[in-house]
Protein backbone atom coordinates (compact mmCIF):
# COMPACT_ATOMS: atom_id res chain seq x y z
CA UNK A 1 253.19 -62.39 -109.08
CA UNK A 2 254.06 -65.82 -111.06
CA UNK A 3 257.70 -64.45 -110.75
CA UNK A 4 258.01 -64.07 -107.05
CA UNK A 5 255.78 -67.43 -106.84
CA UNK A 6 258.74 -68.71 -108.69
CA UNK A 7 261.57 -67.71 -106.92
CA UNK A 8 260.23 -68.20 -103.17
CA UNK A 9 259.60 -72.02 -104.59
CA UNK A 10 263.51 -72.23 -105.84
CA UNK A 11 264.47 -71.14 -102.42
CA UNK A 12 262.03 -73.26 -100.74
CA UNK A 13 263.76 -76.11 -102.97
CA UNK A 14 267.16 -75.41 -101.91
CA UNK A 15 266.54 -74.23 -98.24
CA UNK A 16 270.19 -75.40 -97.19
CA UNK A 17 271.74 -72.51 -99.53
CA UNK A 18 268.76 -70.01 -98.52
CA UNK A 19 268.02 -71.07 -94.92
CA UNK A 20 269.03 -67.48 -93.60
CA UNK A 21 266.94 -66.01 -95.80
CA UNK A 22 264.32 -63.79 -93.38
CA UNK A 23 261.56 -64.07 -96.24
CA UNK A 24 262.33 -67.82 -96.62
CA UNK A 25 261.51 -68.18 -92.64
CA UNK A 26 258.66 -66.41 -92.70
CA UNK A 27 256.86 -68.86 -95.16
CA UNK A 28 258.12 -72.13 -93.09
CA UNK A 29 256.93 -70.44 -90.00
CA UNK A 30 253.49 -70.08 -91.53
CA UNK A 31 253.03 -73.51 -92.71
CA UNK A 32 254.58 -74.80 -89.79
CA UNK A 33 252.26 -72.00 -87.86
CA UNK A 34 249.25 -73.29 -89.74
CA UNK A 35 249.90 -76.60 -89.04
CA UNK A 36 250.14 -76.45 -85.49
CA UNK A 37 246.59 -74.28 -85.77
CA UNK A 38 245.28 -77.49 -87.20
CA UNK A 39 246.04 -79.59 -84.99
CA UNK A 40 244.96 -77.32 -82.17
CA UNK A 41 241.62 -76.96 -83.81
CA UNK A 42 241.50 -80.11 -84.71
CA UNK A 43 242.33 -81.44 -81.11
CA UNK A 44 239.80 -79.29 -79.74
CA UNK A 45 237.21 -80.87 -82.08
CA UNK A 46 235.96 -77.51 -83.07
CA UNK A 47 232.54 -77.63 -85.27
CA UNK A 48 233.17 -74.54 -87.54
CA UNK A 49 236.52 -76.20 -88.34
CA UNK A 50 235.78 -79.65 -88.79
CA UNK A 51 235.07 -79.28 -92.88
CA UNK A 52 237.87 -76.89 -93.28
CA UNK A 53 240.88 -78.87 -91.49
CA UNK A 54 241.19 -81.59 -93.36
CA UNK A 55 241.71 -79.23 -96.37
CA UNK A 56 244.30 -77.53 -95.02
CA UNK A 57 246.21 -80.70 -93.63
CA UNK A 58 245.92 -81.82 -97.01
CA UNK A 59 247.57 -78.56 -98.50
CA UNK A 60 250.29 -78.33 -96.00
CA UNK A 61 251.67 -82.18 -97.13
CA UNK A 62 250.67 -81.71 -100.44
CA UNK A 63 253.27 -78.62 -100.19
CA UNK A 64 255.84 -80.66 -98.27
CA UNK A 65 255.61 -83.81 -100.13
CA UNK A 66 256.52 -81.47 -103.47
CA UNK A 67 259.11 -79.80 -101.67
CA UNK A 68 260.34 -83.32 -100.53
CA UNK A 69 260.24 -85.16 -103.77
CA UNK A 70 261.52 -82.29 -105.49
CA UNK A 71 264.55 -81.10 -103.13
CA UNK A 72 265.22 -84.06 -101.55
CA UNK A 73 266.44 -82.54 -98.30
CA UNK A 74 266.33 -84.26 -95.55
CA UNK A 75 264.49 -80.93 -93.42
CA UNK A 76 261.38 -81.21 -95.54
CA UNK A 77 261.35 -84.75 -95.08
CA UNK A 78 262.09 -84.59 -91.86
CA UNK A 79 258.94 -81.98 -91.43
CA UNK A 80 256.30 -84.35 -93.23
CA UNK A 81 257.32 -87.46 -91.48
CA UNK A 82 256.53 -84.77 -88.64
CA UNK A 83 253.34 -83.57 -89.62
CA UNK A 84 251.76 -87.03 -90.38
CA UNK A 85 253.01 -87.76 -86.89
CA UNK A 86 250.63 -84.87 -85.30
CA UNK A 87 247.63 -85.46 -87.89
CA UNK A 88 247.95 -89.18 -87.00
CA UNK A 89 247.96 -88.37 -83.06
CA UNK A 90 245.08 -85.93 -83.74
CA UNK A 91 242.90 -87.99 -85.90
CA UNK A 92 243.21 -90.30 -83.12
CA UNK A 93 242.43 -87.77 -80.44
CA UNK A 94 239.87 -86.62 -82.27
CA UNK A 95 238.04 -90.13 -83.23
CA UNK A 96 238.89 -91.00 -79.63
CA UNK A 97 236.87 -87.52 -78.40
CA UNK A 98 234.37 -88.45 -81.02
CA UNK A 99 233.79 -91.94 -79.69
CA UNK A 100 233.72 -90.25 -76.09
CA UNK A 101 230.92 -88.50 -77.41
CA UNK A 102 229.09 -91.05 -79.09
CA UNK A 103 229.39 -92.91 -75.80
CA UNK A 104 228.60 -90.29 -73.89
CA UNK A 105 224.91 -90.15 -76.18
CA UNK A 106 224.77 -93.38 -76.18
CA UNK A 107 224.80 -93.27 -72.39
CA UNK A 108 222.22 -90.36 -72.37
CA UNK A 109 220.09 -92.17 -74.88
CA UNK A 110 220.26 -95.11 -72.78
CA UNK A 111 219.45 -93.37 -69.54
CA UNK A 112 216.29 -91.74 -71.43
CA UNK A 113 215.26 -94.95 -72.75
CA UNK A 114 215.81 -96.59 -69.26
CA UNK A 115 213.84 -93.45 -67.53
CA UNK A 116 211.22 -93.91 -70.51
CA UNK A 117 210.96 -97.31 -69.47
CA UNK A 118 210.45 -96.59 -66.25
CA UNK A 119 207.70 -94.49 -66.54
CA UNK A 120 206.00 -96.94 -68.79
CA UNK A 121 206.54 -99.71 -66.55
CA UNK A 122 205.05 -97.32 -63.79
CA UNK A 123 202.08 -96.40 -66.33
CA UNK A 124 201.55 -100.25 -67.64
CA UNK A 125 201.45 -101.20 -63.27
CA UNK A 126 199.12 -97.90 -62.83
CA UNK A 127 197.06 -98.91 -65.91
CA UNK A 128 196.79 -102.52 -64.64
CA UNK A 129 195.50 -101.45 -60.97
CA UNK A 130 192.88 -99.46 -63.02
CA UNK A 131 192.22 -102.14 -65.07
CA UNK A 132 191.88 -104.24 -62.15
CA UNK A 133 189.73 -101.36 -60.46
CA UNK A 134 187.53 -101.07 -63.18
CA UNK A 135 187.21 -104.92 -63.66
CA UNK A 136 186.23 -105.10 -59.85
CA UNK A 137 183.64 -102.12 -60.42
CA UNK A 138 182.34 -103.57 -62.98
CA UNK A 139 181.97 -106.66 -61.43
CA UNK A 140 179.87 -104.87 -58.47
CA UNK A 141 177.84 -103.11 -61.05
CA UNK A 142 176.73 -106.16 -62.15
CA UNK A 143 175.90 -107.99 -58.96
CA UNK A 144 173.71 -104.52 -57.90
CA UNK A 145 172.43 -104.70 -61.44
CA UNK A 146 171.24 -108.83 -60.74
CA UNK A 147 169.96 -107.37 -57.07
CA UNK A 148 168.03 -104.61 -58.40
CA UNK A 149 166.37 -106.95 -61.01
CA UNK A 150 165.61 -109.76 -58.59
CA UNK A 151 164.09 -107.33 -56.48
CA UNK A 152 162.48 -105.55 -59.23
CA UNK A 153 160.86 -109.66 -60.51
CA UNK A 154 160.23 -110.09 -56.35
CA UNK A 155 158.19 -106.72 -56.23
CA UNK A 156 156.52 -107.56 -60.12
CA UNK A 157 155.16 -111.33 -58.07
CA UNK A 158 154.13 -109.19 -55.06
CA UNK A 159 152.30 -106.44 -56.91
CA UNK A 160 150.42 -109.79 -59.14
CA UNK A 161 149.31 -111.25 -55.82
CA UNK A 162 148.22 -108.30 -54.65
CA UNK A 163 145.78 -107.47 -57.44
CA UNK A 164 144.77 -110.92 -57.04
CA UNK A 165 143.71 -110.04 -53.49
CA UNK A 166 142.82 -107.06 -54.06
CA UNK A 167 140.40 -109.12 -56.72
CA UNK A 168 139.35 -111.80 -54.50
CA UNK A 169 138.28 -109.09 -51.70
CA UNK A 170 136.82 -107.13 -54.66
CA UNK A 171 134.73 -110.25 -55.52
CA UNK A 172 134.37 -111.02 -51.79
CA UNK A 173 132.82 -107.85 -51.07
CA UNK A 174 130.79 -108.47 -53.61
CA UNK A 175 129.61 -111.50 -52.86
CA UNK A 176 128.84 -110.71 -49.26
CA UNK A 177 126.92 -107.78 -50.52
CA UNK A 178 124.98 -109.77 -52.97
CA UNK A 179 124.70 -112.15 -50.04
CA UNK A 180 123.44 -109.54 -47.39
CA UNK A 181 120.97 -108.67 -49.71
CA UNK A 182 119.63 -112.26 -50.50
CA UNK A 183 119.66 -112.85 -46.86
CA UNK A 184 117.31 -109.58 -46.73
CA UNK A 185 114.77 -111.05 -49.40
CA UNK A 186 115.01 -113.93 -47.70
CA UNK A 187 113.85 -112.51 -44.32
CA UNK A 188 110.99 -110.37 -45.83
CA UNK A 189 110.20 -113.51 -47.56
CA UNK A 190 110.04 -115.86 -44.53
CA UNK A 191 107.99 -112.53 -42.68
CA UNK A 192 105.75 -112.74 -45.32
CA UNK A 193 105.08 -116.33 -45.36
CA UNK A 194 104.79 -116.66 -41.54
CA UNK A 195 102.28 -114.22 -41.89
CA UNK A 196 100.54 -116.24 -44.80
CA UNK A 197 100.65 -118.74 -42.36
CA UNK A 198 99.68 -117.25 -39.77
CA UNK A 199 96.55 -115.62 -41.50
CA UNK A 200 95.63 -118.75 -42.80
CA UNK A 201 96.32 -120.81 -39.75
CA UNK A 202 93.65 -118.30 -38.23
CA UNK A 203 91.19 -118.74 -40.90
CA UNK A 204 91.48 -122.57 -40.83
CA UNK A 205 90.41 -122.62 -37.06
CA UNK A 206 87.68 -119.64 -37.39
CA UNK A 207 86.58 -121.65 -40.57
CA UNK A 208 86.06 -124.61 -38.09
CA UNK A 209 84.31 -122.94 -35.39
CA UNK A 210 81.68 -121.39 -37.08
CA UNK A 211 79.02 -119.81 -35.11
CA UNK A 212 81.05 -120.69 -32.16
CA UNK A 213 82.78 -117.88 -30.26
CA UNK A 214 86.50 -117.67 -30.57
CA UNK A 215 88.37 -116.54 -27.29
CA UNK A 216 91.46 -114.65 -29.08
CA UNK A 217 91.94 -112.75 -25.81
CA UNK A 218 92.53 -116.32 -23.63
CA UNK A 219 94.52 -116.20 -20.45
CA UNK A 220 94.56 -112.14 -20.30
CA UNK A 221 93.80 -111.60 -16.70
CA UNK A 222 94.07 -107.66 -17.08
CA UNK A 223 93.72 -104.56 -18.82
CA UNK A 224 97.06 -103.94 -20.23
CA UNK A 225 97.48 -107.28 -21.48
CA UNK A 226 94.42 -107.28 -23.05
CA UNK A 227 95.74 -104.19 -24.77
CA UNK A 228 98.90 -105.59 -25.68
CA UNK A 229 96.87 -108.60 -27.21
CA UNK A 230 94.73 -106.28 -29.14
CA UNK A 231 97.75 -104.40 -30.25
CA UNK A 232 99.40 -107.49 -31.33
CA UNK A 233 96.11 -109.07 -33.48
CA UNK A 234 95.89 -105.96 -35.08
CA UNK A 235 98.94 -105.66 -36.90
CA UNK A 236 98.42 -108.73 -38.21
CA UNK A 237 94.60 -108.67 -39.00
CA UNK A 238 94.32 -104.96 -39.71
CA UNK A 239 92.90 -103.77 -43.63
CA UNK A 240 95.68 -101.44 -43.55
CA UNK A 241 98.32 -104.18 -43.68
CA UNK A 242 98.92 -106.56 -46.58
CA UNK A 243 96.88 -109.49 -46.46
CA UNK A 244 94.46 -108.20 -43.72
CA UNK A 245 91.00 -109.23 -43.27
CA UNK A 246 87.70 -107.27 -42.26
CA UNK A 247 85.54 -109.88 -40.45
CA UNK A 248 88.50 -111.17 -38.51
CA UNK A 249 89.08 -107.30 -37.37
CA UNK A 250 85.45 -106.70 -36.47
CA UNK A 251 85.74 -110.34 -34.12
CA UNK A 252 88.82 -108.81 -32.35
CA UNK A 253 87.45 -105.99 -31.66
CA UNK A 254 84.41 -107.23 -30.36
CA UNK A 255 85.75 -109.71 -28.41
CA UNK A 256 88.11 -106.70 -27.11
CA UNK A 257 85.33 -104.63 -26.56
CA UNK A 258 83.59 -107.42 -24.60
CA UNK A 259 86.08 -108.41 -22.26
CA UNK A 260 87.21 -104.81 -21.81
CA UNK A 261 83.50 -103.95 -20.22
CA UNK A 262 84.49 -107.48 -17.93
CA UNK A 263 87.34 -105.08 -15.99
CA UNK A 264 85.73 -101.85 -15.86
C-alpha cells in the first residue's frame, strides 16, 4: 500500500511524462471531481456540509500546493491558482447567502418586534381606556357613596326630630291627660263647693227667719212646677246626699205638702 502510495505520487510529480496515464487521470479527476462537489455544496450552503467542506478544501490545496512546490509544473499551479479562485467566489457566495439570511432574520425579527409593538401599543391604549374607565367608575362610586351618606346623616336628623315629636306629643298627651283630669277635680270641686254654698246660703237665711215661714215654693203657680221645685230642693237637701239636712227636708216637704192641698 505505501508502495503504490509512492509511485501514484512520482507520477503525480511528473504529470507531463505520465499525463496519458488512465490511472493518473482518474486521481486528477477525483480531486478535481471533489472539488467541484465543494463548491457545489458549499454554494448551496448546505448544513450537513458546512463543518466538513472546509476540510476538504483544505486537503485538496494542501495536495496541490505539495504537488506544486514539489513538481513545479505549471498544470498544478495552474489548478490551485484555480481552486482558490472558486473557494474565494464561494466563500463569498456563501457569506453573501449568509448575510442574506441574517438580513432576512433580521427583517423577521424586526417585523415581530414591530408586530409585538403593535400589540403592546394596542394593549398600553386598551389598558389606558380601562384605566380611564375604572378611574371614571370609581369616581361615580364615590359621588353615590357621598349621596348615600348625606342621605343616610339627612334621614339620622329626621329620625332625631321625630323622636323628639314623637316625645313632645308623648309628653303632650300626657299633659292634657293629667290636665283633663285636674280639670275633672276641679269641677267636682267647684260642684261641691257651690253646694257648700248653697247649703249654707240656705241655712244663713232659715237661721234668720226663725219661727217665720219660709216660702221655698215662691212664684209656682201650678202643680208641675211645684213638682219640679220639690224635685229640685230635694237633691240638694235630701239625707241621702252628702251634706244633706233633716229639718230643712221636713220644711220642704211641708211647705210642698201645703201648697199641694192649695191646687187640689
Amino acid at each position: 500500500m505505501k508502495e503504490l502510495f509512492i509511485k501514484y505520487f512520482l507520477k503525480l510529480m511528473f504529470l507531463h511524462e505520465n499525463i496519458m496515464d488512465k490511472k493518473v487521470q482518474y486521481i486528477l479527476l477525483v480531486f478535481v471531481g471533489l472539488w467541484f462537489v465543494c463548491c457545489f455544496l458549499r454554494f448551496t450552503s448546505s448544513i450537513i456540509f458546512s463543518k466538513i467542506i472546509p476540510l476538504i478544501f483544505a486537503l485538496c490545496m494542501l495536495v496541490f500546493s505539495i504537488l506544486s512546490l514539489i513538481s513545479f509544473q505549471w498544470v498544478y499551479w495552474m489548478m490551485w491558482l484555480i481552486m482558490s479562485w472558486g473557494i474565494l467566489i464561494t466563500e463569498d457566495i456563501h457569506m453573501h447567502r449568509k448575510k442574506e439570511d441574517e438580513m432576512k432574520k433580521i427583517k423577521q425579527s424586526e417585523f415581530i418586534w414591530n408586530c409585538k409593538c403593535d400589540v403592546l401599543k394596542k394593549q398600553n391604549t386598551d389598558l389606558e381606556i380601562y384605566n380611564k374607565l375604572l378611574e371614571k367608575s370609581s369616581q361615580n362610586d364615590k359621588k353615590e357613596l357621598k349621596e348615600l351618606k348625606d342621605a343616610l346623616e339627612y334621614w339620622c336628623r329626621q329620625a332625631k326630630q321625630y323622636e323628639i315629636l314623637l316625645g313632645v306629643s308623648n309628653e303632650y298627651q300626657d299633659s292634657t291627660e293629667s290636665r283633663d283630669d285636674e280639670i275633672k277635680k276641679l269641677e267636682e270641686e267647684r260642684d261641691h263647693f257651690r253646694l257648700l254654698y248653697e247649703r249654707a246660703e240656705w241655712q244663713l237665711n232659715h237661721s234668720k227667719k226663725t219661727n217665720q215661714e219660709v216660702d221655698v215654693f215662691k212664684n209656682c203657680d201650678s202643680l208641675e212646677s211645684l213638682s219640679e221645685r220639690k224635685k229640685a230642693l230635694l237633691s240638694i237637701f235630701h239625707p241621702d246626699v252628702e251634706y244633706g239636712d233633716n229639718e230643712i227636708t221636713r220644711i220642704i216637704l211641708e211647705q210642698y205638702n201645703k201648697m199641694k192641698a192649695t191646687y187640689q
